[in-house]
Protein backbone atom coordinates (compact mmCIF):
# COMPACT_ATOMS: atom_id res chain seq x y z
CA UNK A 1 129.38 118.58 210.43
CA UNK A 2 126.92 117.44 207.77
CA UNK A 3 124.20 117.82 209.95
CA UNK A 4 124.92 121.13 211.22
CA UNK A 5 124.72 122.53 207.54
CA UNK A 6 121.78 121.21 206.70
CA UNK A 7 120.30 122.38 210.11
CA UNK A 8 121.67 126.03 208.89
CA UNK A 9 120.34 125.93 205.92
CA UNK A 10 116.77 124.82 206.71
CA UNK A 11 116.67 127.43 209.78
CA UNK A 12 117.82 130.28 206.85
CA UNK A 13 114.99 132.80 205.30
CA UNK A 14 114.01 132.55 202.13
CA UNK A 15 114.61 135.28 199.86
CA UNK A 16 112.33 137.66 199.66
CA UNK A 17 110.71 139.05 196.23
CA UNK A 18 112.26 142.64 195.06
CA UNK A 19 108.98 143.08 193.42
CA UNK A 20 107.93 146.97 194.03
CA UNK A 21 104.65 148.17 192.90
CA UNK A 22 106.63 150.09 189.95
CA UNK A 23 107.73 146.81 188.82
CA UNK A 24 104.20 145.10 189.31
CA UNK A 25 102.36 148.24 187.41
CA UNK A 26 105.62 147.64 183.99
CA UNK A 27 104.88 144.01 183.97
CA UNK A 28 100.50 144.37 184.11
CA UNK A 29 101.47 147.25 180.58
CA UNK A 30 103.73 144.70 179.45
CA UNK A 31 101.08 142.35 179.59
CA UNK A 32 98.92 144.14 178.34
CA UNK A 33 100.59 145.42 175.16
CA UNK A 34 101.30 141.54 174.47
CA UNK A 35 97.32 140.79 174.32
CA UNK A 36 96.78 144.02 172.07
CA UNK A 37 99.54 142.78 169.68
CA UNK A 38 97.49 139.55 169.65
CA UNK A 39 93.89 140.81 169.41
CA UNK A 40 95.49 142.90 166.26
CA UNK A 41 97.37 139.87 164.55
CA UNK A 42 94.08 137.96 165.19
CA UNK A 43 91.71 140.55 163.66
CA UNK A 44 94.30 140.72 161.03
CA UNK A 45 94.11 137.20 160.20
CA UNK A 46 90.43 137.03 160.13
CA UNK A 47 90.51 139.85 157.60
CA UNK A 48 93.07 138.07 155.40
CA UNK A 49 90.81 135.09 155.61
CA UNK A 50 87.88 136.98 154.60
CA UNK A 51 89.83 137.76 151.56
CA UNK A 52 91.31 134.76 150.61
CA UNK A 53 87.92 133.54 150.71
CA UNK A 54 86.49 136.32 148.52
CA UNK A 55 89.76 135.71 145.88
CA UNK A 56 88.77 132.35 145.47
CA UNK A 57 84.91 132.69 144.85
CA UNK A 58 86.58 135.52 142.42
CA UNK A 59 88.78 132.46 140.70
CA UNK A 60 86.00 130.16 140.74
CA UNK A 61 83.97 132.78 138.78
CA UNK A 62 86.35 133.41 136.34
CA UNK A 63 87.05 129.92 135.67
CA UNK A 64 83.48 128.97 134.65
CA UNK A 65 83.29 131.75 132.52
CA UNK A 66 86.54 130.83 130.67
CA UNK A 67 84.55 127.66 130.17
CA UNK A 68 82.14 129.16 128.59
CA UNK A 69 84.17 131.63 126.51
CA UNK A 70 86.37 128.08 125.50
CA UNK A 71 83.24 126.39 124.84
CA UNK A 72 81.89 128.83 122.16
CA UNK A 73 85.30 129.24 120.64
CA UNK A 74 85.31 125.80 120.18
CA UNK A 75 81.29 125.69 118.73
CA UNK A 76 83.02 128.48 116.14
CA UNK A 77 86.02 126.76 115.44
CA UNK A 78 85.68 124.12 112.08
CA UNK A 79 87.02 121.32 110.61
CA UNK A 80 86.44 118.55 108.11
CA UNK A 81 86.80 116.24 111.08
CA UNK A 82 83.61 117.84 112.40
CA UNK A 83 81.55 116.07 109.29
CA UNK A 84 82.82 112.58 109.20
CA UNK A 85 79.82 110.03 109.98
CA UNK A 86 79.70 106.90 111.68
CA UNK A 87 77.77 104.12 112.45
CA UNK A 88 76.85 105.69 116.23
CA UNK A 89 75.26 108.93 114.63
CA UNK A 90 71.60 108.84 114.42
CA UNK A 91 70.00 109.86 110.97
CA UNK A 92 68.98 113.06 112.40
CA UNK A 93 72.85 113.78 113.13
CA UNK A 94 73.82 112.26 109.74
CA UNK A 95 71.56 114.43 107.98
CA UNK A 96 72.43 117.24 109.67
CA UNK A 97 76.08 116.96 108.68
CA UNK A 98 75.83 116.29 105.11
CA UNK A 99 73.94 118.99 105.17
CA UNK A 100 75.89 121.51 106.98
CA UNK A 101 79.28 119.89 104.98
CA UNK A 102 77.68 120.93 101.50
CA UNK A 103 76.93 124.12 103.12
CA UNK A 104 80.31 125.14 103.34
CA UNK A 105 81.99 122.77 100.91
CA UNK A 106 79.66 122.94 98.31
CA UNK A 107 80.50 119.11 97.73
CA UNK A 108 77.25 117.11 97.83
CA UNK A 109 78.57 114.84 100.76
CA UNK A 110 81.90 113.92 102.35
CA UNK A 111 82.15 110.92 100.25
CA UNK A 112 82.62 113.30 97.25
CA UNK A 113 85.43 115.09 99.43
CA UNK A 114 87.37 111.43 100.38
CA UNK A 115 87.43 110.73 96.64
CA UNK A 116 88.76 114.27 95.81
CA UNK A 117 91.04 114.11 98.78
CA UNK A 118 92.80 110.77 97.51
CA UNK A 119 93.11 112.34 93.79
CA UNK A 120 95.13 115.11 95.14
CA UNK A 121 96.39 113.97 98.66
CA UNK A 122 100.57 112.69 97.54
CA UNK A 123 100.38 116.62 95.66
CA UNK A 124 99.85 118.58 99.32
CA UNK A 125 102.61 119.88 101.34
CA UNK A 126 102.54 118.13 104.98
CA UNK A 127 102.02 121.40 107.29
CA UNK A 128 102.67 121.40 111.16
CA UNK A 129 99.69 123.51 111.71
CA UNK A 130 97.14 122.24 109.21
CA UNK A 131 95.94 118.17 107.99
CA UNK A 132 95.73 117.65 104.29
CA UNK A 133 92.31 117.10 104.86
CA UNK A 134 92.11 120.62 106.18
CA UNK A 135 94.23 122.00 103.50
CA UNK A 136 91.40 120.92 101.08
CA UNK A 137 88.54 121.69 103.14
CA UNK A 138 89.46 125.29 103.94
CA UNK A 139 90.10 125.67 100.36
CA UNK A 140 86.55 124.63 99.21
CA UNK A 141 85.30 126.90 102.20
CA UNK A 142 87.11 129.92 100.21
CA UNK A 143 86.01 129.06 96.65
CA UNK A 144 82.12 128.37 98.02
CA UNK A 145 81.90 131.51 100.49
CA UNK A 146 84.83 133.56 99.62
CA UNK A 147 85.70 134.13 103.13
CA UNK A 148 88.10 136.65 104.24
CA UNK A 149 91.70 134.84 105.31
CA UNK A 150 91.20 136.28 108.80
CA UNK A 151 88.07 134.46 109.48
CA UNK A 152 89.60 131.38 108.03
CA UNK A 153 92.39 131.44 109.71
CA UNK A 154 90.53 131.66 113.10
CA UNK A 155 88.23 128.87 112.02
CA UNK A 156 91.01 126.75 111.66
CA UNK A 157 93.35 128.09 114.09
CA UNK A 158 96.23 129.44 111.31
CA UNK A 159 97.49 132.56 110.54
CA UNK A 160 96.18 134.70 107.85
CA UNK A 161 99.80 134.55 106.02
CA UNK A 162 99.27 130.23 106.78
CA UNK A 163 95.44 130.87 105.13
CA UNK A 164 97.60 132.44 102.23
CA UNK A 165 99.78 129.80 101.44
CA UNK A 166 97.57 127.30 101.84
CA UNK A 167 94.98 128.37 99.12
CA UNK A 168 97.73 129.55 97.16
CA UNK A 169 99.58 126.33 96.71
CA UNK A 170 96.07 124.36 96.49
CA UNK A 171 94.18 126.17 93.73
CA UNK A 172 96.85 125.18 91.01
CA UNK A 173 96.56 121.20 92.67
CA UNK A 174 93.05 121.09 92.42
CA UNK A 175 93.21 122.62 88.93
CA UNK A 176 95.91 120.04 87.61
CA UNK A 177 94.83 116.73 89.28
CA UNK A 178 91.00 117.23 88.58
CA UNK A 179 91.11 119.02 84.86
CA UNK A 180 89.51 115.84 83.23
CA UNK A 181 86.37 116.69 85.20
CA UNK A 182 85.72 119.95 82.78
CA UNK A 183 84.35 119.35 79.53
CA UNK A 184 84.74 122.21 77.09
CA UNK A 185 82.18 122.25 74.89
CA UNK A 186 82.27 122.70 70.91
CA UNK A 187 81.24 126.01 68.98
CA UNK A 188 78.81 123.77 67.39
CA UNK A 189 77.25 122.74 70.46
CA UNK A 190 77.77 126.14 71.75
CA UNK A 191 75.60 127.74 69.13
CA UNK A 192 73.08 125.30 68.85
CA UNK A 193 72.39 125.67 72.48
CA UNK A 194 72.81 129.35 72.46
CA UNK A 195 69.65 131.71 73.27
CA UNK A 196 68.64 133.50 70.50
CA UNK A 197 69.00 137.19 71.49
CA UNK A 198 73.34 136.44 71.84
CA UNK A 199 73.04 134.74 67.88
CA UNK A 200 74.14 138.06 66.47
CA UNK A 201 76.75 139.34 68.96
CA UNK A 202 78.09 135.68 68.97
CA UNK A 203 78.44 135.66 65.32
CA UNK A 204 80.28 138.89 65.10
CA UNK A 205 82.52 138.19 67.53
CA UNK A 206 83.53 134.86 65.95
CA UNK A 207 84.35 136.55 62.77
């Protein structure tokens, strides 16, 4: 009985394909469509490609010229730190910093500064923002150059209201703690030493 199945199944036809012409002609669009869609998504991502590509030169660009930009905010930007010598400066660099600190200290060198700075140092507020040894030196910067609080304050990265307080509460320190330096002289001395065209007017106005 076996047999005879097999037999009738091997000695059956095999279906035959219901593919018409119609249906050949749908599936060849179909097809067809398909590689469109992908010929489109690949142009597409070529173009996006293109872009990214032309973003990231963009980036690139503007990152080196925030470097620059930081770098010359940083060459503007001051502080007493900035002056300090040590033993690995050359004398060109040493001069050139004791120079450029009595330029906008008025001090004659930043030994004169340490010697101020521990005469009034336990008499500054501690500031978040701002050293002591700031506190002083943008102080000196405003009595030598009278500089407006704006520029200060960018010099030193502060506020202009910060600037404010800061010379505010340091003018009356530096005027206490270093008083003995100022010697008032005598009227004698005064008009012994006094050119002779202000004799008169200095007379009169003592009596």
């Amino acid at each position: 009985m076996r047999r005879r199945l097999l037999d009738f199944y091997a000695a059956a036809p095999e279906p035959r394909s219901e593919m018409t012409p119609e249906n050949e002609g749908d599936k060849r669009d179909e097809e067809g469509y398909k590689q469109d869609e992908c010929d489109a998504l690949r142009s597409m991502n070529m173009q996006l490609r293109e872009k990214c590509q032309s973003l990231q030169q963009e980036v690139n660009s503007l990152r080196i010229e925030q470097d620059f930009f930081k770098e010359k905010v940083s060459n503007l930007s001051i502080s007493s730190e900035t002056f300090i010598v040590t033993d690995s400066d050359e004398d060109r660099d040493k001069k050139k910093k004791n120079k450029l600190f009595s330029f906008y200290s008025g001090l004659p060198n930043f030994a004169v500064f340490t010697w101020i700075f521990t005469l009034i140092s336990p008499f500054i507020s501690e500031r978040r923002v701002i050293s002591k040894e700031n506190q002083l030196f943008l102080t000196l910067m405003k009595l030598r150059h009278g500089l407006n609080h704006l520029d200060l304050g960018f010099r030193f990265g502060l506020s202009s209201a910060c600037v404010s307080n800061v010379i505010n509460e340091m003018i009356p320190v530096l005027a206490h703690r270093l008083s003995f330096l100022i010697s008032w002289p005598s009227a004698e001395v005064l008009r012994k030493n006094m050119p002779q065209k202000f004799h008169r007017q200095f007379i009169q106005s003592q009596g």
